[in-house]
Protein backbone atom coordinates (compact mmCIF):
# COMPACT_ATOMS: atom_id res chain seq x y z
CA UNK A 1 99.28 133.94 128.39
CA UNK A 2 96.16 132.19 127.31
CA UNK A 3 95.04 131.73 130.51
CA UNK A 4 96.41 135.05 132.20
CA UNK A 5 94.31 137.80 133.79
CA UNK A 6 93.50 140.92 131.70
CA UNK A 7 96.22 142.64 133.63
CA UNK A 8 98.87 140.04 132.33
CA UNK A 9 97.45 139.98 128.94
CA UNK A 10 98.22 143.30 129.19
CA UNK A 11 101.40 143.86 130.14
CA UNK A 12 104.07 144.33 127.43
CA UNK A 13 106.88 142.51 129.10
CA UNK A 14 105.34 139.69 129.84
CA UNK A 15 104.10 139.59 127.07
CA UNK A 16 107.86 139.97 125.62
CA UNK A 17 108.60 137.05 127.87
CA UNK A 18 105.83 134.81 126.60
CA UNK A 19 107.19 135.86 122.33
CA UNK A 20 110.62 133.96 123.63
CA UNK A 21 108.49 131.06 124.03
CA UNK A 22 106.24 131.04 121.14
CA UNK A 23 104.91 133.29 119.13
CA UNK A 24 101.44 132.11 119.21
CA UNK A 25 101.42 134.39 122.41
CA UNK A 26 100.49 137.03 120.12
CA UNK A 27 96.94 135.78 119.78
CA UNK A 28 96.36 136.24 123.25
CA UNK A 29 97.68 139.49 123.98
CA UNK A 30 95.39 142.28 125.04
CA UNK A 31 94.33 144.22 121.59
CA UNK A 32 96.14 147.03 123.17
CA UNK A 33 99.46 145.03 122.60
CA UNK A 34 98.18 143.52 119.27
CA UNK A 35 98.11 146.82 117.77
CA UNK A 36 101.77 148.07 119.32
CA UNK A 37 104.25 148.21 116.34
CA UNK A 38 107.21 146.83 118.30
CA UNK A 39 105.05 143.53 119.68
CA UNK A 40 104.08 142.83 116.05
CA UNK A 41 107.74 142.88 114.82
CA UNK A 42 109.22 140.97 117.46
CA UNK A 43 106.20 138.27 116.82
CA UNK A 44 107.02 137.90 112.95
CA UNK A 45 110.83 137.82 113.52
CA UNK A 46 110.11 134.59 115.61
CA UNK A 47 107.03 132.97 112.90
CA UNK A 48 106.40 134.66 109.97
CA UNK A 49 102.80 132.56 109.67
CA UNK A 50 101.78 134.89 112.66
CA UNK A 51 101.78 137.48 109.65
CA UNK A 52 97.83 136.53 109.26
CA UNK A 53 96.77 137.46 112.55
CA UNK A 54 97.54 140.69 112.32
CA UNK A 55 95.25 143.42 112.03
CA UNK A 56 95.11 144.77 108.50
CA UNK A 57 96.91 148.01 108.99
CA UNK A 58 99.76 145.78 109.96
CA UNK A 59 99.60 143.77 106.81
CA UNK A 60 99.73 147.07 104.78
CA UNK A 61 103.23 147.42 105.63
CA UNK A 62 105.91 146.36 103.70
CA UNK A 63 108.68 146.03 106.26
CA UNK A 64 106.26 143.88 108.15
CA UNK A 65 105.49 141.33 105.17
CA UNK A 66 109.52 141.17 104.38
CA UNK A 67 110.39 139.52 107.94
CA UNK A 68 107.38 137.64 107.57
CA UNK A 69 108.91 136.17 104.47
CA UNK A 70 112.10 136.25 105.59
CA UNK A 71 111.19 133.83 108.07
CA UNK A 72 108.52 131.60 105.95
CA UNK A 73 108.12 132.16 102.51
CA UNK A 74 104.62 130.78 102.15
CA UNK A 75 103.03 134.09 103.95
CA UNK A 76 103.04 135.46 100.68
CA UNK A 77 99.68 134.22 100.56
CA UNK A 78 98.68 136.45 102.79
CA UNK A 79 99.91 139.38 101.11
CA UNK A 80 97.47 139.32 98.33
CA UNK A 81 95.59 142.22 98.43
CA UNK A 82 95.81 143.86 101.69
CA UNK A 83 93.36 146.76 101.84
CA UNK A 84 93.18 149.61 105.15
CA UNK A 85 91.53 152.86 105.53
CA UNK A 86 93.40 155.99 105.33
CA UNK A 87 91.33 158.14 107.82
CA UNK A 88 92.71 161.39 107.44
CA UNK A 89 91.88 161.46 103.64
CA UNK A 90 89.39 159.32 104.04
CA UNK A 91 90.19 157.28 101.26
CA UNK A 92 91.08 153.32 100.82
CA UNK A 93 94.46 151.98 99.36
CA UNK A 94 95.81 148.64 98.97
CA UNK A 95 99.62 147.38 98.79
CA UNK A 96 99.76 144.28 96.41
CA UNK A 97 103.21 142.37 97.77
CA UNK A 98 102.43 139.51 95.19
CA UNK A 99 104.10 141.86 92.63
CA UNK A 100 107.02 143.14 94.78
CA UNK A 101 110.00 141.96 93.49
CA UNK A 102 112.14 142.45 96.64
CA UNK A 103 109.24 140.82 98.74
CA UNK A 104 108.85 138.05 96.37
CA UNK A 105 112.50 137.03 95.75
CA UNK A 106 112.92 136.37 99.64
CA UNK A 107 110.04 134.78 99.48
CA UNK A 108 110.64 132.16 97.49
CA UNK A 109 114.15 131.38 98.27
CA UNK A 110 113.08 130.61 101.77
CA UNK A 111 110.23 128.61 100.18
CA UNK A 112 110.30 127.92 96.47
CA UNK A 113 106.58 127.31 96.77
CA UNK A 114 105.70 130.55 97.65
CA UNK A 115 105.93 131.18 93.49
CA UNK A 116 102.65 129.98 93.72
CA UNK A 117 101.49 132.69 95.34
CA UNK A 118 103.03 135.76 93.24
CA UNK A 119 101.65 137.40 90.31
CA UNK A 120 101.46 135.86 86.41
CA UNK A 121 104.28 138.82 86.00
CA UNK A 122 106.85 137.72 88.43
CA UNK A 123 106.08 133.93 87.56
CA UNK A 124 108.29 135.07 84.56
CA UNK A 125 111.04 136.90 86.22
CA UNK A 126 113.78 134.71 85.28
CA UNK A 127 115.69 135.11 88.56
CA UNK A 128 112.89 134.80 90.68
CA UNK A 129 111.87 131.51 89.56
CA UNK A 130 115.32 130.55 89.25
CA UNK A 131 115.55 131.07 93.17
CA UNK A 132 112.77 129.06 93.49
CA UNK A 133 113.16 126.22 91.53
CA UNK A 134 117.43 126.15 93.48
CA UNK A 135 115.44 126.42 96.60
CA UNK A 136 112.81 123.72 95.62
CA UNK A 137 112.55 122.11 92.56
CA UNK A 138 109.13 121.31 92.40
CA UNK A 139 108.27 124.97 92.36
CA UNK A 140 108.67 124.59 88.20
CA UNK A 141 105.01 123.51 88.76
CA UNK A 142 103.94 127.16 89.23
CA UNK A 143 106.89 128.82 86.42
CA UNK A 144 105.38 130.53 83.78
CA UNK A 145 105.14 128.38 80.65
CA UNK A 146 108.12 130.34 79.21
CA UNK A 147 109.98 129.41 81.93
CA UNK A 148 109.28 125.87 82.13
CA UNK A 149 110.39 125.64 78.41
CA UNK A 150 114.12 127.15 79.91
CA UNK A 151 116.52 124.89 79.40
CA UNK A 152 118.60 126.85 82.58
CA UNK A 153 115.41 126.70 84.91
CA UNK A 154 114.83 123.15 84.56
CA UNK A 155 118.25 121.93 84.52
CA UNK A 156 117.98 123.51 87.84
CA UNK A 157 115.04 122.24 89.01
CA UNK A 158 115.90 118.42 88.29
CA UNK A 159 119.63 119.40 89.88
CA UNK A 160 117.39 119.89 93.19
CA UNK A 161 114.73 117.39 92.90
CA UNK A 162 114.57 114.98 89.76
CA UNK A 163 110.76 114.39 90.12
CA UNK A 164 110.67 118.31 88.76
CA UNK A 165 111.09 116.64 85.33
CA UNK A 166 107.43 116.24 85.23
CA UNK A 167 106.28 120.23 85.05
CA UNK A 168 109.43 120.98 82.39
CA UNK A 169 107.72 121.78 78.73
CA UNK A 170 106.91 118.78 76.44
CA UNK A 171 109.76 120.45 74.22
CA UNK A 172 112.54 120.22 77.10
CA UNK A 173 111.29 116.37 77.77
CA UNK A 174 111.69 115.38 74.25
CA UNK A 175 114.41 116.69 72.98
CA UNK A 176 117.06 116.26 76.42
């Protein structure tokens, strides 16, 4: 599609066509078809990194950031703060996803690294960081101290990858 007429670049099925392929066809869609709800869906169900190319009223949208973590945890970097104009009001709003629990559990057990993305809060949520550390061990990096101190978490964490050892409290190291 990159090098397509206007026409082409414009036409949703081809456009459907080129998403089988990759979904870096996205970015060279007409803005028309960037901005079609259906287009942006089918692209983040096929690469959840395509999450940041999205125009901002797309990243606003919670059903959109959960495929794109569904399908690579790590996006959750681009759900920070994700700020759009509400034009009939007139007034701006933001959706934070970094505290989303549902949003941040799927996150991380398709990447345990994305827990270093989510909020100081969630970095405590025993399950959360429990997925993360089963999905990755060297996610216990970004655990809350609390949690790195859990006997649970990073008997978990070494299960997965032994080199986790090295984030587990001073406490933990010493006395197992």
């Amino acid at each position: 599609l990159q090098y397509a007429s206007k026409e082409l670049k414009d036409n949703h099925d081809i456009l459907l066509i080129g998403l089988e392929n990759t979904a870096n066809t996205y970015e060279f869609s007409s803005d028309r078809l960037k901005t079609n709800y259906d287009i942006v869906l089918k692209t983040v169900q096929i690469s959840g990194i395509m999450y940041s190319k999205f125009p901002d009223f797309f990243k606003s949208n919670r059903d959109i950031c959960l495929l794109a973590v569904q399908t690579d945890g790590l996006v959750l970097k681009y759900c920070n703060q994700n700020t759009h104009q509400n034009i009939s009001q007139n007034t701006n709003y933001s959706e934070n996803f970094i505290n989303d629990y549902e949003i941040c559990l799927l996150a991380v057990k398709q990447n345990g690294f994305a827990l270093k993305y989510i909020s100081i809060e969630l970095k405590n949520n025993y399950n959360i960081v429990l997925e993360a550390v089963k999905q990755n061990g060297l996610s216990l990096k970004h655990a809350s101290d609390e949690l790195n101190n859990n006997y649970e978490i990073v008997y978990e964490a070494i299960q997965q990858n032994y080199e986790s050892i090295q984030y587990a409290s001073n406490i933990l190291k010493l006395n197992h």
